[in-house]
N, C-alpha and C. Protein backbone atom coordinates (compact mmCIF):
# COMPACT_ATOMS: atom_id res chain seq x y z
N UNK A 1 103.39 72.06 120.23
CA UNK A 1 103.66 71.50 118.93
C UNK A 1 103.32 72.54 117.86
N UNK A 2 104.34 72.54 116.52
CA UNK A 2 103.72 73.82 115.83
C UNK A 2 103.64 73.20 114.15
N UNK A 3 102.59 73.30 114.10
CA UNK A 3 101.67 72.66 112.82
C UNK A 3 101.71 73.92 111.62
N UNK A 4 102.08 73.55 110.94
CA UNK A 4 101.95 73.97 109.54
C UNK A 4 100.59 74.42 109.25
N UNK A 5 99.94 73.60 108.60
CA UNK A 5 98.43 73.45 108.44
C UNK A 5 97.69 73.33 109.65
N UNK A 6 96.72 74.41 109.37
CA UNK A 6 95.51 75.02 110.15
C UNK A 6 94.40 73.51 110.13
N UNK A 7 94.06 73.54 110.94
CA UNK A 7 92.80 72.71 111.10
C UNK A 7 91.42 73.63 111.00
N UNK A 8 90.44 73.26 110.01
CA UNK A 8 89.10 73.96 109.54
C UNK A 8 87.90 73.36 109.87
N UNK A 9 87.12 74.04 110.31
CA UNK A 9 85.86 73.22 110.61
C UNK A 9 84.88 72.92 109.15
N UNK A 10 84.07 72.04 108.89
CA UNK A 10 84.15 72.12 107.51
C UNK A 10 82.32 72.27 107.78
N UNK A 11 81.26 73.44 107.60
CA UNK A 11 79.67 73.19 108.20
C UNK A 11 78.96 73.86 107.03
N UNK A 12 78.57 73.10 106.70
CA UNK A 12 77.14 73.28 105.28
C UNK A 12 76.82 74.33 105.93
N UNK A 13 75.91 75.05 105.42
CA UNK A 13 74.78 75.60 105.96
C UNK A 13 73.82 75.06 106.71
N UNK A 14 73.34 73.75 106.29
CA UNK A 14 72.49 72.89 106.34
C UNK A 14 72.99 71.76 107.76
N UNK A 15 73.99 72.01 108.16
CA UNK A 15 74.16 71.74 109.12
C UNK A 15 74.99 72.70 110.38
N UNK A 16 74.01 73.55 110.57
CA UNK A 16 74.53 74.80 111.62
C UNK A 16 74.11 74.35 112.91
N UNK A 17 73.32 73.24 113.02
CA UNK A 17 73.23 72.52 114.65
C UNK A 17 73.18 71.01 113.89
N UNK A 18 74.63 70.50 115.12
CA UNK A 18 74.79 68.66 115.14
C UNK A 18 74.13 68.05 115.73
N UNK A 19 73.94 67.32 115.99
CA UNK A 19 73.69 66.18 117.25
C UNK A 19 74.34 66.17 118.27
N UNK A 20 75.29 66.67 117.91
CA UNK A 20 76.48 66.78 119.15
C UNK A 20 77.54 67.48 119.43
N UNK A 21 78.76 67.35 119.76
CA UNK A 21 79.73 68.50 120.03
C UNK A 21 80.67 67.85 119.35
N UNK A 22 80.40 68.07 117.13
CA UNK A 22 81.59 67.35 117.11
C UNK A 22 81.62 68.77 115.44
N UNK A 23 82.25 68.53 115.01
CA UNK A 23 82.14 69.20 113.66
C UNK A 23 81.61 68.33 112.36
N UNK A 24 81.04 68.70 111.47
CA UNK A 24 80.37 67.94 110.17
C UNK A 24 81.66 67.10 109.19
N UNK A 25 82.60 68.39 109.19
CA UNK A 25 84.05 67.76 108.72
C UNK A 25 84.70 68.44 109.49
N UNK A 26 86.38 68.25 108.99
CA UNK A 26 87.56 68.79 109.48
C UNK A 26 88.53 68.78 108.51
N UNK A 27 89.03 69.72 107.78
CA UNK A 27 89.94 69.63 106.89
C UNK A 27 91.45 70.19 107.93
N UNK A 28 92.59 69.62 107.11
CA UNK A 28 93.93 70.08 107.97
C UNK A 28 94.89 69.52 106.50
N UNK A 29 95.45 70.67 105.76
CA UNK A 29 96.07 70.13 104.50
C UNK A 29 95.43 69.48 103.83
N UNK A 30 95.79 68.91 103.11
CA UNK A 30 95.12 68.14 101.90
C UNK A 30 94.04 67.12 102.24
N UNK A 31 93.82 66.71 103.60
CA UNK A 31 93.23 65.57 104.69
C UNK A 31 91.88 66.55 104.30
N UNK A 32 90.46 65.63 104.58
CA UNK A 32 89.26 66.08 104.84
C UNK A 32 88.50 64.57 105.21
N UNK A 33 88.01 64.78 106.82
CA UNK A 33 87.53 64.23 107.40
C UNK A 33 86.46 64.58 107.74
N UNK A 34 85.52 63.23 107.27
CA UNK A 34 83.97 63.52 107.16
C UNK A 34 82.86 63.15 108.72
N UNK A 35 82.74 63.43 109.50
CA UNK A 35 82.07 62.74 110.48
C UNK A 35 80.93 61.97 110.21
N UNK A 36 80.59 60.55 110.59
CA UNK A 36 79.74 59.81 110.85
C UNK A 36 78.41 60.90 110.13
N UNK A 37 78.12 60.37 108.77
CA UNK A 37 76.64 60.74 108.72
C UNK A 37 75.52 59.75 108.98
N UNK A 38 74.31 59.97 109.22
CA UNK A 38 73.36 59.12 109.07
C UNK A 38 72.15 59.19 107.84
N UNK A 39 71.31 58.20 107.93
CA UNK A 39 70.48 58.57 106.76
C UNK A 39 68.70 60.03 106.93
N UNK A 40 68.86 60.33 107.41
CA UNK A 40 67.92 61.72 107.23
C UNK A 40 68.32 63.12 106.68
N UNK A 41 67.46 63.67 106.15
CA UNK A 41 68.06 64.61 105.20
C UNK A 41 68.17 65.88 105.94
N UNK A 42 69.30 66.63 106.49
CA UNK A 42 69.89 67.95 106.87
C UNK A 42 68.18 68.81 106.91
N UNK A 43 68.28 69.28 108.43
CA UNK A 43 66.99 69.90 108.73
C UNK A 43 67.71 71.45 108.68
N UNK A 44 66.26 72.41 108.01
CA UNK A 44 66.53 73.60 108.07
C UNK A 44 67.04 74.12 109.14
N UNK A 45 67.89 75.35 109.90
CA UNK A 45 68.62 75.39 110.97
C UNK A 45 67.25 75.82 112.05
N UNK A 46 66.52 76.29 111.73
CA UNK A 46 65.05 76.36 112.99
C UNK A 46 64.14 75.20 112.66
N UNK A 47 64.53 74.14 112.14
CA UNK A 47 63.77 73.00 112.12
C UNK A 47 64.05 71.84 113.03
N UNK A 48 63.33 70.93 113.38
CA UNK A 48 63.86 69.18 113.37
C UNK A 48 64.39 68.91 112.56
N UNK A 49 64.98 67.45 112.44
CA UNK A 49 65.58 67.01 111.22
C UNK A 49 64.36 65.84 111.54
N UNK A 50 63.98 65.43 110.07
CA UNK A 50 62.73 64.76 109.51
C UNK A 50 63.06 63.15 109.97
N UNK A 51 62.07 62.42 109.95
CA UNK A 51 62.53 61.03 110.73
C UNK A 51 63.36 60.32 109.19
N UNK A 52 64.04 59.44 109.96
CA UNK A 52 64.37 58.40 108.79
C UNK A 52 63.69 57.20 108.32
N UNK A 53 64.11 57.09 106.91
CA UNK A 53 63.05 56.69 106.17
C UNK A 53 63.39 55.57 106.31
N UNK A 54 62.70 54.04 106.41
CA UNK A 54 62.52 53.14 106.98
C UNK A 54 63.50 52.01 106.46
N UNK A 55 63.84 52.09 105.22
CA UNK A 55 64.58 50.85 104.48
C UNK A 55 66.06 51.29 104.59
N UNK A 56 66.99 50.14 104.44
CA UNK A 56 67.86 50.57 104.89
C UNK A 56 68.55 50.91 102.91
N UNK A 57 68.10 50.79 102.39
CA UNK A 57 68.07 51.18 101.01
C UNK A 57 67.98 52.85 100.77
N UNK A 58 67.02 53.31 101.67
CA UNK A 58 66.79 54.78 101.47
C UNK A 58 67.89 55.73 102.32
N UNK A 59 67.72 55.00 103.60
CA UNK A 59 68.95 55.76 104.33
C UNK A 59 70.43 55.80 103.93
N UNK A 60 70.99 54.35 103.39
CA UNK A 60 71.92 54.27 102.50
C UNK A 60 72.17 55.26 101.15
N UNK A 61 71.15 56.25 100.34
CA UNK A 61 71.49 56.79 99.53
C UNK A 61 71.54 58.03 100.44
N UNK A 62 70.93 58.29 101.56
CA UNK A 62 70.81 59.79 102.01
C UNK A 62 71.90 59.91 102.80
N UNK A 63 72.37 58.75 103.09
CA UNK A 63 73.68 59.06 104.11
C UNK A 63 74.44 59.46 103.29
N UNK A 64 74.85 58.97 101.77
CA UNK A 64 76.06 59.05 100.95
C UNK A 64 75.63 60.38 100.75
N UNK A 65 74.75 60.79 100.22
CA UNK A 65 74.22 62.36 99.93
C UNK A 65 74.70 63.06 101.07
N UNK A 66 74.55 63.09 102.42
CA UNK A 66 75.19 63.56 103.22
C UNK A 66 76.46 63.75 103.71
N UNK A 67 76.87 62.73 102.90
CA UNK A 67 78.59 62.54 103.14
C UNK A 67 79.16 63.64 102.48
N UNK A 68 78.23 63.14 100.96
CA UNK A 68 78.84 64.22 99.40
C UNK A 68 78.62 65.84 99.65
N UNK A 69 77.79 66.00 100.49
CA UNK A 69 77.17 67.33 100.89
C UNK A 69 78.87 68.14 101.24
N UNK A 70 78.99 67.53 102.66
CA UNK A 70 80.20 67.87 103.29
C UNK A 70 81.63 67.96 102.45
N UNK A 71 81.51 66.83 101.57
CA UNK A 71 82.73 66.39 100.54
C UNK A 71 83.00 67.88 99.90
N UNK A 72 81.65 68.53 99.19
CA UNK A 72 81.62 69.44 97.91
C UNK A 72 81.89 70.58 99.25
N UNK A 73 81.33 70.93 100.15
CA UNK A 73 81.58 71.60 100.97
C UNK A 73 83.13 72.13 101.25
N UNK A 74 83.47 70.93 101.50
CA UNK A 74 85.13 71.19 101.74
C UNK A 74 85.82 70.81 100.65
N UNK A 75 85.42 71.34 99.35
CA UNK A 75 86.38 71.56 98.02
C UNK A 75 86.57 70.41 97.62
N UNK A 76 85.88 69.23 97.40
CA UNK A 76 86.14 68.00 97.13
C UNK A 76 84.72 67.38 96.95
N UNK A 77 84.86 65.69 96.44
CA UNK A 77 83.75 64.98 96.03
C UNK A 77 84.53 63.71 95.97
N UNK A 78 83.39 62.63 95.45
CA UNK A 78 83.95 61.05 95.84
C UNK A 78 85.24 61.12 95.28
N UNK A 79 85.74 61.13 94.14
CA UNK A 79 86.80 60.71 93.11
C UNK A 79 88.22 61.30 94.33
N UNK A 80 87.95 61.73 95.15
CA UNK A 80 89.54 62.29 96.10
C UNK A 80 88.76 61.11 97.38
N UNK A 81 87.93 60.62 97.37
CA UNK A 81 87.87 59.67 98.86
C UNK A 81 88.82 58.44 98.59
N UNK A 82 89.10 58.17 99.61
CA UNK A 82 90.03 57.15 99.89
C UNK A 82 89.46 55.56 100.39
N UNK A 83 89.05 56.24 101.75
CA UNK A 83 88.37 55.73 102.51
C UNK A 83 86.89 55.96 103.65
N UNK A 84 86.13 54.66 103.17
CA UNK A 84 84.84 55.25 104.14
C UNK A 84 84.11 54.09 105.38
N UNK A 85 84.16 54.19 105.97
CA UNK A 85 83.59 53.75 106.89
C UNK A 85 82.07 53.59 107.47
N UNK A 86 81.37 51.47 107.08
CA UNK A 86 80.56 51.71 106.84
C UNK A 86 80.16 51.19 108.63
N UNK A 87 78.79 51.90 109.22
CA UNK A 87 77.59 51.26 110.32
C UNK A 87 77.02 50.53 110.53
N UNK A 88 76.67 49.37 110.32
CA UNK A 88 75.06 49.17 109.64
C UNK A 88 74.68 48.15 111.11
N UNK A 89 73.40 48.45 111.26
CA UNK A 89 73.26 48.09 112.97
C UNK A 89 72.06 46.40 112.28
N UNK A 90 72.52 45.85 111.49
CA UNK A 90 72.24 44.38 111.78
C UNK A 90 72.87 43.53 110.24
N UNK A 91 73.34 42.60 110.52
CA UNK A 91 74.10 41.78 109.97
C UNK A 91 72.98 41.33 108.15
N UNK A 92 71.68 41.79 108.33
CA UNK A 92 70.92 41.32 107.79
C UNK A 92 70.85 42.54 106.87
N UNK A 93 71.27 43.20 106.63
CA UNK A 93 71.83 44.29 105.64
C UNK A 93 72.49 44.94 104.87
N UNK A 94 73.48 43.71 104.66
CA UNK A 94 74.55 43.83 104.29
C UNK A 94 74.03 43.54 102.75
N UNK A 95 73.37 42.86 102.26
CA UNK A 95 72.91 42.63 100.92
C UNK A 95 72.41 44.09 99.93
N UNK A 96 71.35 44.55 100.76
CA UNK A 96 70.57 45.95 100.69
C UNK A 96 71.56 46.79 100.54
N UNK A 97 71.97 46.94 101.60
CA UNK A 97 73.18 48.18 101.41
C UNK A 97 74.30 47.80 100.12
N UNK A 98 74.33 46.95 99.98
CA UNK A 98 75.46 47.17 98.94
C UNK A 98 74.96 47.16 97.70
N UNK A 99 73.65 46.65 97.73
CA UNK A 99 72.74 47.22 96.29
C UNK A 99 73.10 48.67 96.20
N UNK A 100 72.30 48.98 97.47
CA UNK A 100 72.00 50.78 97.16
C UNK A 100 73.36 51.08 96.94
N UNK A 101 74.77 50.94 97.74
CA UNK A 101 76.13 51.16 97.77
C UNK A 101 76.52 51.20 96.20
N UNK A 102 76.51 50.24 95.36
CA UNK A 102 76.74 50.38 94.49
C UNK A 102 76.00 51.01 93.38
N UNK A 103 74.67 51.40 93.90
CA UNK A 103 73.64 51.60 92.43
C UNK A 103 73.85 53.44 92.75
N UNK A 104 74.41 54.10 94.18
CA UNK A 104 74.95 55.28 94.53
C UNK A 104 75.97 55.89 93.48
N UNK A 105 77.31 54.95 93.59
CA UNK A 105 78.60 55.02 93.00
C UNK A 105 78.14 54.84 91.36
N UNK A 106 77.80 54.12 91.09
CA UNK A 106 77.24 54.20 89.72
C UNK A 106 76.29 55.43 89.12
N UNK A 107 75.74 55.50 89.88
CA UNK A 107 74.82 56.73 89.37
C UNK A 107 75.90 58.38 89.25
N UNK A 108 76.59 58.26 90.28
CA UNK A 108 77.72 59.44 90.24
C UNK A 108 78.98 59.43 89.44
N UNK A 109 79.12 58.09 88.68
CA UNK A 109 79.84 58.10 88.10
C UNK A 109 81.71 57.99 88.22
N UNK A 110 81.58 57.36 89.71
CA UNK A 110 82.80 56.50 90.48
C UNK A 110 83.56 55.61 89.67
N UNK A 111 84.57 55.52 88.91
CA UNK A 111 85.03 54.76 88.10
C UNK A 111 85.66 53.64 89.44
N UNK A 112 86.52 54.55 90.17
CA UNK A 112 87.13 53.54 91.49
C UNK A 112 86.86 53.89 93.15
N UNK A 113 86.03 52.40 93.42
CA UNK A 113 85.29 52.81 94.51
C UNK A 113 86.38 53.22 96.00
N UNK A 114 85.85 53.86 96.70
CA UNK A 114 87.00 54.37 97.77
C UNK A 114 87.20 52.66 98.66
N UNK A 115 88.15 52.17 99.68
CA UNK A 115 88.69 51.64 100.10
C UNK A 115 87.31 51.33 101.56
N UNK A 116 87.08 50.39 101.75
CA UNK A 116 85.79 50.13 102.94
C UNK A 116 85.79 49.46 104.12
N UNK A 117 85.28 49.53 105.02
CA UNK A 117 85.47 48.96 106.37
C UNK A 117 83.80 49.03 106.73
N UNK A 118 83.02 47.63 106.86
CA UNK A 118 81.62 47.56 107.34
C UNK A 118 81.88 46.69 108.81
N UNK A 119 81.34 48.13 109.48
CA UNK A 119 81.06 46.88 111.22
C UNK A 119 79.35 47.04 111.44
N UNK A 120 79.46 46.48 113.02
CA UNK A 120 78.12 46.39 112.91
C UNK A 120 78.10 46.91 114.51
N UNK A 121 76.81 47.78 114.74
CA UNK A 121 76.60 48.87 115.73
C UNK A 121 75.51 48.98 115.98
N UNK A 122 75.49 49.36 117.08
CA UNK A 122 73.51 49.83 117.86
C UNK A 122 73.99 51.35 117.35
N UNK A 123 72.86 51.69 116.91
CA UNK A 123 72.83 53.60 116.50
C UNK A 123 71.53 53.53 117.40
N UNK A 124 71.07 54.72 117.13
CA UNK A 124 69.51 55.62 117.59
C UNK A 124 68.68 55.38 117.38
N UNK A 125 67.61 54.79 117.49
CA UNK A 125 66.65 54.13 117.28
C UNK A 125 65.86 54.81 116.11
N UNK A 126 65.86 54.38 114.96
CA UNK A 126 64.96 54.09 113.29
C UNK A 126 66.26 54.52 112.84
N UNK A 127 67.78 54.36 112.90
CA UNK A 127 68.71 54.90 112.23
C UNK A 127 69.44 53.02 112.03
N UNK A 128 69.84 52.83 110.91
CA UNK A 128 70.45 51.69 110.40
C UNK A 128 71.51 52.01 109.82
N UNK A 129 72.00 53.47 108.77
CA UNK A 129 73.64 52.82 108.47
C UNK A 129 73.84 54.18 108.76
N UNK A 130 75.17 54.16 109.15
CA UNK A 130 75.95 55.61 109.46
C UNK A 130 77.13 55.32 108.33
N UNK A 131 77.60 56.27 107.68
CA UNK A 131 78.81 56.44 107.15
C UNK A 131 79.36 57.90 107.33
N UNK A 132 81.30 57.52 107.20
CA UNK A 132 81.87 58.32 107.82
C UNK A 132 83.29 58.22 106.13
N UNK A 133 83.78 59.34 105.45
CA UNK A 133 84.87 59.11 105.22
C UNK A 133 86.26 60.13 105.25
N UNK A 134 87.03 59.56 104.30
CA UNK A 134 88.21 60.72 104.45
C UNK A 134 88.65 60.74 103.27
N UNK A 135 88.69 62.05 102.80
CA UNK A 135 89.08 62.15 101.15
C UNK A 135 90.34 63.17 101.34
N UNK A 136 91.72 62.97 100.64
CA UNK A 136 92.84 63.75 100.07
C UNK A 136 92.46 64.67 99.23
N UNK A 137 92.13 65.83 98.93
CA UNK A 137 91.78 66.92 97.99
C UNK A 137 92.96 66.98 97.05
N UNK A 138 93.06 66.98 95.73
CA UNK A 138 93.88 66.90 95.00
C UNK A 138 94.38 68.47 94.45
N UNK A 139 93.95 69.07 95.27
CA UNK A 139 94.67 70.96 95.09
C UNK A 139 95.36 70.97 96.00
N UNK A 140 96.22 70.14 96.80
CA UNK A 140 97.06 70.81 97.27
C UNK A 140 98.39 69.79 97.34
């Protein structure tokens, strides 16, 4: 098959080792796909990454911070997201999170929030919301 657009790996600095064998993003044309973040904050590359912080209020702003990390990374930020995809590993969080969800978007200054999908998932044990999205970059 012969593709036009290159597929890019998209890696902070701050994330030069994953969790796993996947990339942080993936840009391919105007597309930028964010992988599943969680809430702990990007460990130096000879470090651990620090435990997560207990409320699902705190992990909820550090995940979006982690999302935005990758976003600015790959030439973009919320206002080009589309869509994001929310984790949250108990039904009893859905209140919390959308405090923090919205008091996030507000603080950054989101006039229109991206498009959402909340399921519900076992993650890693002290990890409660993962988010994942996909933003259109408007340069191309």
């Amino acid at each position: 098959m012969n593709h036009v657009a290159t597929k890019t790996a998209i890696v902070p600095d701050s994330r030069a080792r994953t969790a796993g064998p996947f990339s942080p993003g993936v840009s391919i044309g105007p597309l930028l796909q964010v992988a599943g973040q969680v809430g702990v904050a990007p460990a130096a590359p000879d470090a651990s990454a620090p435990a997560p912080e207990a409320s699902v209020r705190a992990q909820t702003l550090q995940t979006l911070d982690n999302v935005r990390e990758i976003l600015v990374e790959g030439g973009t930020g919320w206002e080009d997201v589309l869509m994001v995809r929310v984790h949250l590993t108990g039904t009893g969080h859905f209140a919390e999170f959308n405090d923090a969800y919205r008091e996030y978007f507000g603080a950054h200054g989101c006039e229109t929030l991206p498009a959402r999908t909340t399921v519900y998932v076992g993650l890693p044990a002290g990890l409660l919301v993962e988010i994942d999205a996909l933003a259109v970059r408007g340069d191309h």
